[in-house]
Protein backbone atom coordinates (compact mmCIF):
# COMPACT_ATOMS: atom_id res chain seq x y z
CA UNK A 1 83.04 57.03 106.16
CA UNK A 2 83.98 57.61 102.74
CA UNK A 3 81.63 57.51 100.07
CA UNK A 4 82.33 56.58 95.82
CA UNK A 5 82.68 60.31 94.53
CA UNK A 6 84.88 61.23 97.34
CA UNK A 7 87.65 58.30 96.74
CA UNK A 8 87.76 59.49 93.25
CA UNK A 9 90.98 62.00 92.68
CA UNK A 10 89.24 64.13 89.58
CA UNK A 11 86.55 64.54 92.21
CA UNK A 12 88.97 66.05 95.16
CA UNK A 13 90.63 68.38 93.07
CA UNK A 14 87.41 70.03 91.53
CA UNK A 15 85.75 70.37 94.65
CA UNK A 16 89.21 72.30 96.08
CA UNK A 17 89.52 74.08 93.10
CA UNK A 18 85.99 75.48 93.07
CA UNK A 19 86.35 76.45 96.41
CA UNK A 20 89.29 78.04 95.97
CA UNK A 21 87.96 79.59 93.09
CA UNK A 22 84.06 80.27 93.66
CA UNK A 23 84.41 79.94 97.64
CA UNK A 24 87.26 82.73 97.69
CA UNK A 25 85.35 85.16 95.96
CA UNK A 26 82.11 84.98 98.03
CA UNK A 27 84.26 84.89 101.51
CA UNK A 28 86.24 87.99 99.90
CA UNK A 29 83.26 89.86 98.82
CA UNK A 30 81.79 89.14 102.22
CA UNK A 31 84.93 90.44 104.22
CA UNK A 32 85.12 93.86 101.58
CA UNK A 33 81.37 94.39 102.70
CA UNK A 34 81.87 93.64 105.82
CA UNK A 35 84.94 96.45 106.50
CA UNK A 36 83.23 98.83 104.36
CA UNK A 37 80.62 99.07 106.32
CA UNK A 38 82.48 98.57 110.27
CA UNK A 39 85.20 100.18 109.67
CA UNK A 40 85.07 103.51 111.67
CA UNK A 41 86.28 105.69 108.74
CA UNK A 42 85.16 107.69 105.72
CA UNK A 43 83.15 105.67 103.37
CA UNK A 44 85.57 105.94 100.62
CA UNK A 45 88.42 104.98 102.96
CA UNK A 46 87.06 101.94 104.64
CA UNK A 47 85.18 100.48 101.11
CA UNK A 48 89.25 100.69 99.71
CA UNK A 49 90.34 99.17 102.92
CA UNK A 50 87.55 96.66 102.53
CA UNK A 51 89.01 95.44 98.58
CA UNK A 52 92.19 95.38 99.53
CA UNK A 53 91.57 92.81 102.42
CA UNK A 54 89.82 91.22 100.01
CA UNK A 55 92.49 89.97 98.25
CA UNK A 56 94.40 88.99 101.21
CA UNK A 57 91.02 86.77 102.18
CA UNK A 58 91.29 84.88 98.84
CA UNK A 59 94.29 84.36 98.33
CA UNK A 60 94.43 82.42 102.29
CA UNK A 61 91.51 80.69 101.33
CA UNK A 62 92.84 79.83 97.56
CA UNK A 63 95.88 78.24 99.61
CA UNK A 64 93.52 76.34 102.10
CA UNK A 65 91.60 75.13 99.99
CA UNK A 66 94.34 72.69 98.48
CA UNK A 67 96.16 71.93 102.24
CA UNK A 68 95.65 68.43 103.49
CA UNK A 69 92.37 68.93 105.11
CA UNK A 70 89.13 66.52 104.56
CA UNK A 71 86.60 67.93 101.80
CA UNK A 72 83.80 68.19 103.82
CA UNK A 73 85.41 70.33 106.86
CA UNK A 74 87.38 72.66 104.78
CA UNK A 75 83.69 73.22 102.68
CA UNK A 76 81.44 73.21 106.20
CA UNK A 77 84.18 75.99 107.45
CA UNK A 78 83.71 77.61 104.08
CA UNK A 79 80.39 78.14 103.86
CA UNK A 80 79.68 78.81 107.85
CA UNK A 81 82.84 81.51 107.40
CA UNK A 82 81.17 83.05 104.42
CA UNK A 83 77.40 82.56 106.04
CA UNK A 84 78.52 84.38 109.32
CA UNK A 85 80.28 87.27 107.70
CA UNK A 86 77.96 88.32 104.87
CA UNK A 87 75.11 87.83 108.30
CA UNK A 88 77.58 89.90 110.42
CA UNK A 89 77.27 92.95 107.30
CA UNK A 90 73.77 92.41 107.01
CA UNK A 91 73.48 93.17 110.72
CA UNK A 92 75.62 96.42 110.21
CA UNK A 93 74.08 97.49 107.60
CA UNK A 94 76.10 96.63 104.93
């Protein structure tokens, strides 16, 4: 089923862009807390291993986000990726 603002290109590529954009930065800041506070290290140690695999989450989602896959399941894995990690810190104590 398609609907009218999905067929529309302008649409497509500012929904993948903000995800890229605004979705990479929430599933990054959700992995960084999520190491920093798992990760069986010194604080300082495992929040700096937590930013740099930051990056690494962004940048894969930044170059999902514009692969040929439909709208709606790249945003439902999005936001269920992002949901369950920032839940899984919460749970640790992040």
């Amino acid at each position: 089923m398609t609907f009218a603002f999905t067929a529309r290109p302008g649409f497509s590529i500012l929904s993948r862009l903000l995800a890229a954009v605004l979705g990479g930065y929430a599933l990054a800041s959700a992995v960084a807390v999520l190491l920093a506070a798992a990760l069986p290290i010194p604080r300082a140690e495992a929040v700096l291993a937590g930013m740099q695999w930051s990056f690494v989450a962004h940048v894969v989602v930044a170059i999902w986000a514009f692969s040929p896959v439909a709208l709606a399941r790249m945003w439902g894995w999005l936001l269920g990726l992002t949901a369950a990690t920032f839940a899984a810190a919460w749970a640790l104590g992040g």
